[in-house]
Protein backbone atom coordinates (compact mmCIF):
# COMPACT_ATOMS: atom_id res chain seq x y z
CA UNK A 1 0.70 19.82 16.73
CA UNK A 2 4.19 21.19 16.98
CA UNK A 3 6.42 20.27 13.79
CA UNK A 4 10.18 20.77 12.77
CA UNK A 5 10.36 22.75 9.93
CA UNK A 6 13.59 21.55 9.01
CA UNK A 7 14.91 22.18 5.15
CA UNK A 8 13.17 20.52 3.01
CA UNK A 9 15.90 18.11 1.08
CA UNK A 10 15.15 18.42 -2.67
CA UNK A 11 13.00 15.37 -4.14
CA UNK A 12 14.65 15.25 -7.34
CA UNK A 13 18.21 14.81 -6.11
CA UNK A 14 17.22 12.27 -4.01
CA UNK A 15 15.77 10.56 -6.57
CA UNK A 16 18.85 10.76 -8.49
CA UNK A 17 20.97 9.20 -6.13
CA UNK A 18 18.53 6.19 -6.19
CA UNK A 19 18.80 6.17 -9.90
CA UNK A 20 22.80 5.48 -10.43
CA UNK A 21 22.18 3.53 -7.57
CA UNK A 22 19.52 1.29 -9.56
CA UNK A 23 21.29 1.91 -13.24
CA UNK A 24 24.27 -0.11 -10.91
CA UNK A 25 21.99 -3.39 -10.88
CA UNK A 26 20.29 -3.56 -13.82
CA UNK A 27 19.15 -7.03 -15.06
CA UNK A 28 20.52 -7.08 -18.77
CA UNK A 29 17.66 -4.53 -20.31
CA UNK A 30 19.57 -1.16 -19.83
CA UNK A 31 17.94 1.15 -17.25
CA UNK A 32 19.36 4.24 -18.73
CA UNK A 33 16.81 4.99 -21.18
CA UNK A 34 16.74 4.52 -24.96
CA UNK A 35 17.05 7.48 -27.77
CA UNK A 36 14.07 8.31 -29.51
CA UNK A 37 12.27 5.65 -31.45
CA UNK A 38 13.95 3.02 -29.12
CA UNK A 39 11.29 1.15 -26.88
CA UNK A 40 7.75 2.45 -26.03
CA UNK A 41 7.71 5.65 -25.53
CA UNK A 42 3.35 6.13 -25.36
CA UNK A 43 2.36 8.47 -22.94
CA UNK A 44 5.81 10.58 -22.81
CA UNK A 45 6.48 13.64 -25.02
CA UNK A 46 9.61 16.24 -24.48
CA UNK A 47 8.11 17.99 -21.55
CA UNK A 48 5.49 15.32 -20.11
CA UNK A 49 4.53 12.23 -19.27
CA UNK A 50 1.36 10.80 -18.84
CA UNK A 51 0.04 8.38 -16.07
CA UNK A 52 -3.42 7.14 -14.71
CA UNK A 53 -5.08 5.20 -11.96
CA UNK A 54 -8.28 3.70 -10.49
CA UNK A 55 -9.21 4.72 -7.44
CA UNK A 56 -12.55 4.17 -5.09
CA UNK A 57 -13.72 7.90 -4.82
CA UNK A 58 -16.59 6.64 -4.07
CA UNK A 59 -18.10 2.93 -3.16
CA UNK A 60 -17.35 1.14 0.20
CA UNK A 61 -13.72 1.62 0.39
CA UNK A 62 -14.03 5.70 -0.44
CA UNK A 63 -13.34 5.87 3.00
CA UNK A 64 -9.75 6.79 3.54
CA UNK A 65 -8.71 6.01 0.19
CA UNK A 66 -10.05 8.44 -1.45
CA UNK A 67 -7.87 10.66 0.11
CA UNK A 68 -4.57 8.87 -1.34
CA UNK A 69 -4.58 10.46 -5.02
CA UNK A 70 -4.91 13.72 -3.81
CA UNK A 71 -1.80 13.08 -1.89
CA UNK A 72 0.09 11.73 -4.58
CA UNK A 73 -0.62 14.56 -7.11
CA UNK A 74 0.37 16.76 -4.19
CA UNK A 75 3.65 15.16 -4.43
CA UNK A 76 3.75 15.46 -8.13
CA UNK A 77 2.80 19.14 -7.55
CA UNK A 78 5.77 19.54 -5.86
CA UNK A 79 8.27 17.46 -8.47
CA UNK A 80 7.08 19.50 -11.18
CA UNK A 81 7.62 22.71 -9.64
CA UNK A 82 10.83 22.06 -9.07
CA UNK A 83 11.04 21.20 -12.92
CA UNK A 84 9.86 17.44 -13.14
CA UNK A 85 12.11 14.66 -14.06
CA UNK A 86 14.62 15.14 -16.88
CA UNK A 87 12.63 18.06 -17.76
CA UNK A 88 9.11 16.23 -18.06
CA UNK A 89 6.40 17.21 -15.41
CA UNK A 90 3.93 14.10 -14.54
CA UNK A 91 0.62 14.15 -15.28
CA UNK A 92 -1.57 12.42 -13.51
CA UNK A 93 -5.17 11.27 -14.55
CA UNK A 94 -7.54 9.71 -11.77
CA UNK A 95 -11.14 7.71 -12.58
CA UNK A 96 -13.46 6.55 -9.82
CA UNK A 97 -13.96 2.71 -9.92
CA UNK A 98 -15.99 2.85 -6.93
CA UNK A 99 -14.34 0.08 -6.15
CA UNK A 100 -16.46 -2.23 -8.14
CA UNK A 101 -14.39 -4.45 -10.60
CA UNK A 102 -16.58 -3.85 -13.49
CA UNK A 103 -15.87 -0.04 -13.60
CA UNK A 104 -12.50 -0.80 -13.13
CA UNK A 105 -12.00 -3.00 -16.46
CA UNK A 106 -14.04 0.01 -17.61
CA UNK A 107 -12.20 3.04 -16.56
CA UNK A 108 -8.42 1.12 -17.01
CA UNK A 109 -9.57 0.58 -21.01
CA UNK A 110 -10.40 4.29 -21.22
CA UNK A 111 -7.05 4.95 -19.74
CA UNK A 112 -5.11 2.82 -22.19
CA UNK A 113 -6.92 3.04 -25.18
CA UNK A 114 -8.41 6.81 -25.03
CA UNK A 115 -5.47 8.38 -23.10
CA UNK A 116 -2.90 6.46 -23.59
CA UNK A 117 -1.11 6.43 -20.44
CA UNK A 118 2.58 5.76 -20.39
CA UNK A 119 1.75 3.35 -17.28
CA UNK A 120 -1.01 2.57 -14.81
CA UNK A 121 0.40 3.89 -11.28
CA UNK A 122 -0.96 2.43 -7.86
CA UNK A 123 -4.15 0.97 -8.68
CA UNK A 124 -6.52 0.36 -5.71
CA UNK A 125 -8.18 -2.82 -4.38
CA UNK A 126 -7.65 -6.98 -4.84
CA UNK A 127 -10.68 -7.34 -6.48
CA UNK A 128 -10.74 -4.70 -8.89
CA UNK A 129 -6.69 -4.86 -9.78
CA UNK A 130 -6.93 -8.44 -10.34
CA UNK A 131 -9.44 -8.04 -13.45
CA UNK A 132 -7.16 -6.15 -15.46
CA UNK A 133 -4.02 -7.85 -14.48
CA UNK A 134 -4.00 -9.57 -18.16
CA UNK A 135 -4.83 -6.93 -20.67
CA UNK A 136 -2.72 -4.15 -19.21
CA UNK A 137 0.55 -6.62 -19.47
CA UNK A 138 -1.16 -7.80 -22.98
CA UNK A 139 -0.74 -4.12 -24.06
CA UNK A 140 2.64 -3.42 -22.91
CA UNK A 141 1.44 -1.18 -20.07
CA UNK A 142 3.72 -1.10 -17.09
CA UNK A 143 1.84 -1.24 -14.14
CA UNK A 144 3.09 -0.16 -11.62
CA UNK A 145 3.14 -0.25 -7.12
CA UNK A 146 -0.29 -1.78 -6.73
CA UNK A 147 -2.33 -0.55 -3.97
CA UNK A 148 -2.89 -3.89 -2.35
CA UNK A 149 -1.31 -6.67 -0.61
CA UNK A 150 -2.13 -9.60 -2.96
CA UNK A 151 0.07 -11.95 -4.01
CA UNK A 152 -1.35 -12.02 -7.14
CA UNK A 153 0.99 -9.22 -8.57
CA UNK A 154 4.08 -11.23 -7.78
CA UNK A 155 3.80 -13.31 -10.98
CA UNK A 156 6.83 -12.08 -13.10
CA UNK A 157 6.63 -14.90 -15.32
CA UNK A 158 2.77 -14.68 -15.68
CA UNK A 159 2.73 -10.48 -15.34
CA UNK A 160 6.15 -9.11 -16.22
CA UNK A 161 5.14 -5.83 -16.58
CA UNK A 162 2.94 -5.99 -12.66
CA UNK A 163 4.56 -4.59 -9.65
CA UNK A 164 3.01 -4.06 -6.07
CA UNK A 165 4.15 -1.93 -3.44
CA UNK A 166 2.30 -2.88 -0.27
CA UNK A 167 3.85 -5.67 2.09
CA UNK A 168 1.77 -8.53 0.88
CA UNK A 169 -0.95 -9.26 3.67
CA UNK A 170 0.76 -13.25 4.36
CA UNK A 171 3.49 -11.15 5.22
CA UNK A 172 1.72 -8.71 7.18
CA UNK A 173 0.01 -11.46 8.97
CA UNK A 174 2.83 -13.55 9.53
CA UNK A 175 4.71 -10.02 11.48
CA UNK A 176 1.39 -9.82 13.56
CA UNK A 177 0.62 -13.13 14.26
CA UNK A 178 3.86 -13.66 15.41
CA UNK A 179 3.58 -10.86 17.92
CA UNK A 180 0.54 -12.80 19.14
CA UNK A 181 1.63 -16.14 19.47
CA UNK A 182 4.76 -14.47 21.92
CA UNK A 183 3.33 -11.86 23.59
CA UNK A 184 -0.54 -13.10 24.13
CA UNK A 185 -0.18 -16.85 24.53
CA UNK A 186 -2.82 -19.02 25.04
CA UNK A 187 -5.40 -16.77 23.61
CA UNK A 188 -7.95 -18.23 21.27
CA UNK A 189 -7.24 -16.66 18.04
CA UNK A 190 -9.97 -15.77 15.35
CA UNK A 191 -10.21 -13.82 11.83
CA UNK A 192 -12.78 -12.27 10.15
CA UNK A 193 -11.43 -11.15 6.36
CA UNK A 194 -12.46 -10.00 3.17
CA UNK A 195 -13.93 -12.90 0.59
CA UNK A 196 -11.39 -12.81 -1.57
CA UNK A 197 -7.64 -12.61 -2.51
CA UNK A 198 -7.40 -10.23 0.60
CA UNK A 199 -8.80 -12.42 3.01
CA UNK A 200 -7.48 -15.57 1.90
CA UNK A 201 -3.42 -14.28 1.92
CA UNK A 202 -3.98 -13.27 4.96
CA UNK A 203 -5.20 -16.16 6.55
CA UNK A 204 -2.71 -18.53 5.29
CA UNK A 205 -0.10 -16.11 6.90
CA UNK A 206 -1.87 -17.14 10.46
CA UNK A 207 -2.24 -20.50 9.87
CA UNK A 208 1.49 -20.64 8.67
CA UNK A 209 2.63 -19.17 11.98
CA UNK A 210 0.03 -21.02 14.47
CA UNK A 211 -1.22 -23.55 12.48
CA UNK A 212 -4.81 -24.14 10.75
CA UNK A 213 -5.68 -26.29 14.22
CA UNK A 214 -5.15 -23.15 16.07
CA UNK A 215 -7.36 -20.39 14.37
CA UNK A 216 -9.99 -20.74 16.28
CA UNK A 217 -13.16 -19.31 14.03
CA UNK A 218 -12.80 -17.83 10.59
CA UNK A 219 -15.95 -15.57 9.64
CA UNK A 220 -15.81 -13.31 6.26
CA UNK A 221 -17.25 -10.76 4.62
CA UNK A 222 -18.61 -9.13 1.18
CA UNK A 223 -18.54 -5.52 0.78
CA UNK A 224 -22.01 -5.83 -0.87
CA UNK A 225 -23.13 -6.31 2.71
CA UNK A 226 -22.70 -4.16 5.31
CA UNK A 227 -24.56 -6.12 7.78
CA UNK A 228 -21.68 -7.87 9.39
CA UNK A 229 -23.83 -8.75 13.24
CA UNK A 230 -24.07 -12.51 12.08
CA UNK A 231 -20.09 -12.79 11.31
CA UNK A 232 -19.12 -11.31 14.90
CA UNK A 233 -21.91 -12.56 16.86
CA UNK A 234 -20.22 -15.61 15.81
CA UNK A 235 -17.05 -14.82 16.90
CA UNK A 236 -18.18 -14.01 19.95
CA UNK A 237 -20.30 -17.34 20.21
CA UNK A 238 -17.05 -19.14 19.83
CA UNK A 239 -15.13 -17.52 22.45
CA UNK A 240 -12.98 -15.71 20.64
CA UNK A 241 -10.02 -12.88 22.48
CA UNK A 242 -7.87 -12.28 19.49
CA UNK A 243 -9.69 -11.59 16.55
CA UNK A 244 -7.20 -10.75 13.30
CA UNK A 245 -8.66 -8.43 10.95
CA UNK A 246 -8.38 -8.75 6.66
CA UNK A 247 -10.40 -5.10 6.59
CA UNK A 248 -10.70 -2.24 4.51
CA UNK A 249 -11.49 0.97 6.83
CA UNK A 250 -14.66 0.55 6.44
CA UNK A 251 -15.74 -2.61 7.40
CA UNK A 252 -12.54 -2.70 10.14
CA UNK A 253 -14.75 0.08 11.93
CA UNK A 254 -17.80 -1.97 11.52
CA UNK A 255 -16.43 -4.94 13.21
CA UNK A 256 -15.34 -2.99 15.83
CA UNK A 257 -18.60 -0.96 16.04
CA UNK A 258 -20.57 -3.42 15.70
CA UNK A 259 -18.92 -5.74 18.17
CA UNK A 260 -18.86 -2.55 20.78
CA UNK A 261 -22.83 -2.84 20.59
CA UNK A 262 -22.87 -6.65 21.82
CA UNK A 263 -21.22 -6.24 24.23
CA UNK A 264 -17.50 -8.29 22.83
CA UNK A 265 -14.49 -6.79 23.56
CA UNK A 266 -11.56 -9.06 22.02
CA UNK A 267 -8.19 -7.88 21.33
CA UNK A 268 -8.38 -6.28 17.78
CA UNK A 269 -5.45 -6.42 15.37
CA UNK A 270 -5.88 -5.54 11.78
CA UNK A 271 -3.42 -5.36 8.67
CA UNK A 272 -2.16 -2.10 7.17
CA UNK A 273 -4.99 -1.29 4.74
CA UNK A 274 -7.56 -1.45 7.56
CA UNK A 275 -6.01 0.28 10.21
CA UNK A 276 -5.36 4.02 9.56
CA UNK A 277 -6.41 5.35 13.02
CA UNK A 278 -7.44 8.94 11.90
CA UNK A 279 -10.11 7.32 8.81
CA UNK A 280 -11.23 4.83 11.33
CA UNK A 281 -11.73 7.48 14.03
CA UNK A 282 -13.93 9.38 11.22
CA UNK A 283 -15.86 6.19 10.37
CA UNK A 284 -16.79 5.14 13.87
CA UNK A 285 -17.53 8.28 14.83
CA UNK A 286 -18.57 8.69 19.06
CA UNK A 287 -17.68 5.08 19.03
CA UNK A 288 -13.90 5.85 18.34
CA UNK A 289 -12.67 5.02 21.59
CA UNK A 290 -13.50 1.53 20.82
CA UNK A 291 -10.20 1.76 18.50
CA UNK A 292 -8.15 1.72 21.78
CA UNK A 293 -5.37 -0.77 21.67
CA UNK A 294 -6.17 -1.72 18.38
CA UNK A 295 -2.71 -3.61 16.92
CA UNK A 296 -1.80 -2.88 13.34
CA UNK A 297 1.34 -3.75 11.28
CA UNK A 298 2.77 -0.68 8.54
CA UNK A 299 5.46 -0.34 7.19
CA UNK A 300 5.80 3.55 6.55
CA UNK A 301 6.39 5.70 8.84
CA UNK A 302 3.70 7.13 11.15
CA UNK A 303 1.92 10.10 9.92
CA UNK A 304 1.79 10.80 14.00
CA UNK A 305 5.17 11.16 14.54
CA UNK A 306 6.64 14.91 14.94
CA UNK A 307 10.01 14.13 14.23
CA UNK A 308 10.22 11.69 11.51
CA UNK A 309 12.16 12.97 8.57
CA UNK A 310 10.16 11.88 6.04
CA UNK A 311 6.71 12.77 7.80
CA UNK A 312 7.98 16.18 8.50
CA UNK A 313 8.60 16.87 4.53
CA UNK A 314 5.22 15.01 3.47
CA UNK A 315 3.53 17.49 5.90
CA UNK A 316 5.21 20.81 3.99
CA UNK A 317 4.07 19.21 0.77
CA UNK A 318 0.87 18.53 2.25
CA UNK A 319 0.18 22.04 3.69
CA UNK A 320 1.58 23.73 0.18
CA UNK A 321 0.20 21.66 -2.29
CA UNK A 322 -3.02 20.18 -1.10
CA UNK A 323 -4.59 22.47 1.06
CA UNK A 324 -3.64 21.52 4.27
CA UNK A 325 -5.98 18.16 4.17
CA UNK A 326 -6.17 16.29 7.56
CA UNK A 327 -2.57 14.68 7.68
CA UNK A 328 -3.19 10.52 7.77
CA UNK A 329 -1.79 7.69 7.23
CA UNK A 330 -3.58 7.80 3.28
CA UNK A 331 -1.33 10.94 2.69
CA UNK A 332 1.46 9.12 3.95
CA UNK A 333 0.77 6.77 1.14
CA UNK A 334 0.04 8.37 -1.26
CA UNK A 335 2.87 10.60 -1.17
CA UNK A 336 5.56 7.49 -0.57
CA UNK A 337 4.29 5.62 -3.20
CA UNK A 338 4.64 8.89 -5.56
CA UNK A 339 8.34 9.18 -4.33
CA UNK A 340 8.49 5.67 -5.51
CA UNK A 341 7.76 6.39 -8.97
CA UNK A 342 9.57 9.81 -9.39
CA UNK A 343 12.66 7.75 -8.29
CA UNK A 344 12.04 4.80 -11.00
CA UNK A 345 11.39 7.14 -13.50
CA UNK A 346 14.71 9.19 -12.64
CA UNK A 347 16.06 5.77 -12.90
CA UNK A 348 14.54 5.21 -16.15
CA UNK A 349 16.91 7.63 -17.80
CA UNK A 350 16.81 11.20 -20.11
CA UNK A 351 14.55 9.13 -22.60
CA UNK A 352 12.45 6.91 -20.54
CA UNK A 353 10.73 4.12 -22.22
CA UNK A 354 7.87 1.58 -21.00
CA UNK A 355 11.09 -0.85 -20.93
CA UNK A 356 12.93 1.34 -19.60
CA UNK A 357 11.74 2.33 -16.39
CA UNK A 358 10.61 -2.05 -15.69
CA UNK A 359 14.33 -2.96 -15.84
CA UNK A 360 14.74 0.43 -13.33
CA UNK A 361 12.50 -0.97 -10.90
CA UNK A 362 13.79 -4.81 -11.23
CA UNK A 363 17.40 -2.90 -10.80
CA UNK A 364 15.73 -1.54 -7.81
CA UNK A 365 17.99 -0.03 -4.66
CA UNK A 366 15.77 2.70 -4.33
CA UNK A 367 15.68 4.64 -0.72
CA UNK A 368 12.48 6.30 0.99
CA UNK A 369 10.68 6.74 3.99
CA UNK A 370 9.92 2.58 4.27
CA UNK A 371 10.85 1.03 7.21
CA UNK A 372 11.78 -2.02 5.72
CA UNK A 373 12.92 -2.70 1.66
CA UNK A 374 11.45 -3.27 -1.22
CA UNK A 375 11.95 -7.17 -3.09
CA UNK A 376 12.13 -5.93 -6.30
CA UNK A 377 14.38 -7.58 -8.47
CA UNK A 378 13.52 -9.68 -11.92
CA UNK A 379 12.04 -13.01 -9.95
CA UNK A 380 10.40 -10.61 -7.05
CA UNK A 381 7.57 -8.13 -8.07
CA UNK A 382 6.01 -7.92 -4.10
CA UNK A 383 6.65 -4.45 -2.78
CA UNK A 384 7.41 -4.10 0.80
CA UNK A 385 9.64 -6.54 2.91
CA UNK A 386 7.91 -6.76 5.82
CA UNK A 387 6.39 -4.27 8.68
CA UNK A 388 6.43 -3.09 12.22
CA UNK A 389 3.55 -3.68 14.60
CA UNK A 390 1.63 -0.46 15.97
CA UNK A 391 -0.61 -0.60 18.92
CA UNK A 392 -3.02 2.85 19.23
CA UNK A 393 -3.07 4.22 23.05
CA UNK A 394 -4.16 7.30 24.15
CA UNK A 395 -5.38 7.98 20.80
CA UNK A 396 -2.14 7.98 19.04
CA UNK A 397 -1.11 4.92 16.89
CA UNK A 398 2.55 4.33 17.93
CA UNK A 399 4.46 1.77 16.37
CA UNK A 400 6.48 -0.29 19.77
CA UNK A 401 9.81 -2.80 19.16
CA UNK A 402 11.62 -3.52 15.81
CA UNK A 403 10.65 -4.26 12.42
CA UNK A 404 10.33 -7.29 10.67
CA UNK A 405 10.73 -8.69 7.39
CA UNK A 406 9.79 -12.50 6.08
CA UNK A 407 8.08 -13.94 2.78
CA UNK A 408 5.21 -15.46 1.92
CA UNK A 409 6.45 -18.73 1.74
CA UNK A 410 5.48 -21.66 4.40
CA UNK A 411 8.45 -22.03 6.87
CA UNK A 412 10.29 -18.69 6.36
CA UNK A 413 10.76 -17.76 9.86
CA UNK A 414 9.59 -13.76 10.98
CA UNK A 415 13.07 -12.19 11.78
CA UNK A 416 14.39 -8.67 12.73
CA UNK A 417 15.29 -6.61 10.63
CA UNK A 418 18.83 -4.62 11.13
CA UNK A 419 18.84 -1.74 8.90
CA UNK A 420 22.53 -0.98 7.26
């Protein structure tokens, strides 16, 4: 693949634009840091601070995900070289959850209590996150851009210190079903989603755009059980031609696989977290072309494009600090959600505290490769506004038309976004 090697803007600076930028909004805490002995200052020292995560290394969402830390310590990789923020590299601490939700309650404790991280950063997964949801904000522990759609993090009153960074999957759903309901009409629409938080938000974003009376089957699954023939035979028993994915990679490749060997060929769509193209290529293995005009919604930009700004300086970073690993939509992530951070802890000020760098990210206005904004403020903790749909032809997922942006509430029309 041909690639502009254009200059590579420095990080950093950027990230201190965002900061007086986000200092500008603050909501009455100070984001400008504290002197020493004023807030929470675990996890930092003069030339350091410390951060952790869960992550599925392993388990049935390894696929593709596992990929995303390495990405975002490549990231960090680069900060630090270039001497960290205020003068602190970030360390970064990783523990495999397998994406079972009692490791994670495990592995978050060890974190807190053994480490003693300044802040949990992008932990992975709706049912894992949401079990430690109450003792990280019970011990002051800012956590921070969850790796997951759930609505669940956007409790401010409940979880003041919580914060996704995904689009929340109503919203996701809402983008795509709306593209459905205009551009296939009359098809009988179907979903097949996870058994849990995942599933459920994404559902009601369906039903809140077509109606409960319209979704024609709703099948689910457990990722204890990778036998998922009864759940689309059903769908296909029921006559379904648009069936709306709640996947992760894995299981969004065995629908499709599986499907592929009965013979049912609906039109697939599938939210964010299920539909990297390159991971589900991997997974489904000779069966890949059965990806083919898959729809997807994202909203970062696509790690196939050759001219994007932002996807042209994730690649350098990619190639120079983690080995040249197959560029994806997971490295995409990982690296934009570690921009994130760098910026909100810029933001945080010379003497970051846990206080500190919340009111930063309330303050938000921070800039990045997203193609829609962040909600951050102090009664908004969801991450991403909205999302563009994707379609994958010839092999190449290529997002088509304009982005959208909406909210999770019932009547809140889909709408265009205009950048500016």
């Amino acid at each position: 693949m041909i690639r502009s090697r254009r200059h590579l803007i420095p990080i950093v600076a950027l990230a201190a634009t965002a900061a007086l930028t986000a200092a500008g909004c603050g909501s009455g805490t100070s984001a400008t840091g504290g002197s020493a002995g004023e807030g929470d200052t675990t996890g930092i020292t003069d030339t350091s601070v410390l951060i952790g995560t869960h992550m599925p290394m392993t388990g049935p969402a390894a696929a593709g995900y596992s990929k995303i830390p390495a990405a975002t310590q490549a990231y960090f990789d680069h900060v630090n070289e270039q001497g960290g923020v205020h003068g602190r590299t970030i360390e970064y601490k990783v523990l495999d959850d397998g994406y079972n939700p009692a490791n994670t309650q495990q592995v978050v404790r060890e974190l807190v209590l053994q480490d003693q991280v300044f802040a949990i950063l992008g932990g992975l997964g709706t049912p894992t996150h949401s079990g430690v949801l109450d003792f990280l904000n019970a011990n002051g522990v800012p956590d921070l851009f969850v790796a997951s759609g759930s609505r669940t993090w956007n409790q401010p009153d409940k979880y003041p210190l919580t914060f996704g960074y995904n689009a929340d999957y109503t919203v996701e759903a809402k983008v795509m079903t709306d593209y459905v309901d205009k551009n296939l009409p009359g098809k009988k629409i179907c979903t097949f989603g996870q058994d849990d938080d995942f599933g459920a938000d994404y559902l009601d974003g369906v039903e809140q755009i077509v109606g409960a009376e319209n979704v024609g089957e709703r099948q689910t699954y457990s990722t204890s059980n990778t036998n998922v023939a009864p759940q689309i035979g059903a769908l296909q028993a029921a006559g379904c031609e648009v069936v709306m994915l709640a996947t992760i990679p894995g299981f969004t490749a065995l629908a499709i696989g599986t499907a592929g060997r009965l013979g049912f060929a609906p039109q697939w769509t599938t939210a964010s977290v299920g539909g990297d193209l390159v991971t589900l290529s991997k997974t489904l293995g000779e069966a890949a072309p059965l990806a083919e005009g898959l729809l997807s919604t994202n909203y970062l930009p696509s790690h196939f494009s050759e001219d994007d700004e932002w996807t042209t300086r994730f690649r350098e970073i990619n190639d120079k600090y983690n080995g040249g690993a197959e560029f994806d939509g997971n490295i995409v992530y990982g690296m934009s959600m570690a921009h994130l951070f760098v910026q909100a802890l810029e933001a945080a000020g010379e003497n970051p505290t846990r206080e500190s760098i919340v009111a930063a990210i309330t303050g938000n206005g921070f800039d990045g490769p997203n193609l829609v904004p962040f909600r951050f403020s102090a009664d908004d903790h969801s991450g991403a506004g909205g999302a563009r749909v994707n379609q994958v032809r010839g092999g190449i997922q290529e997002y088509f038309g304009p982005s959208y942006t909406t909210t999770d509430a019932p009547g809140d029309a889909v709408v265009e976004y205009a950048a500016g």
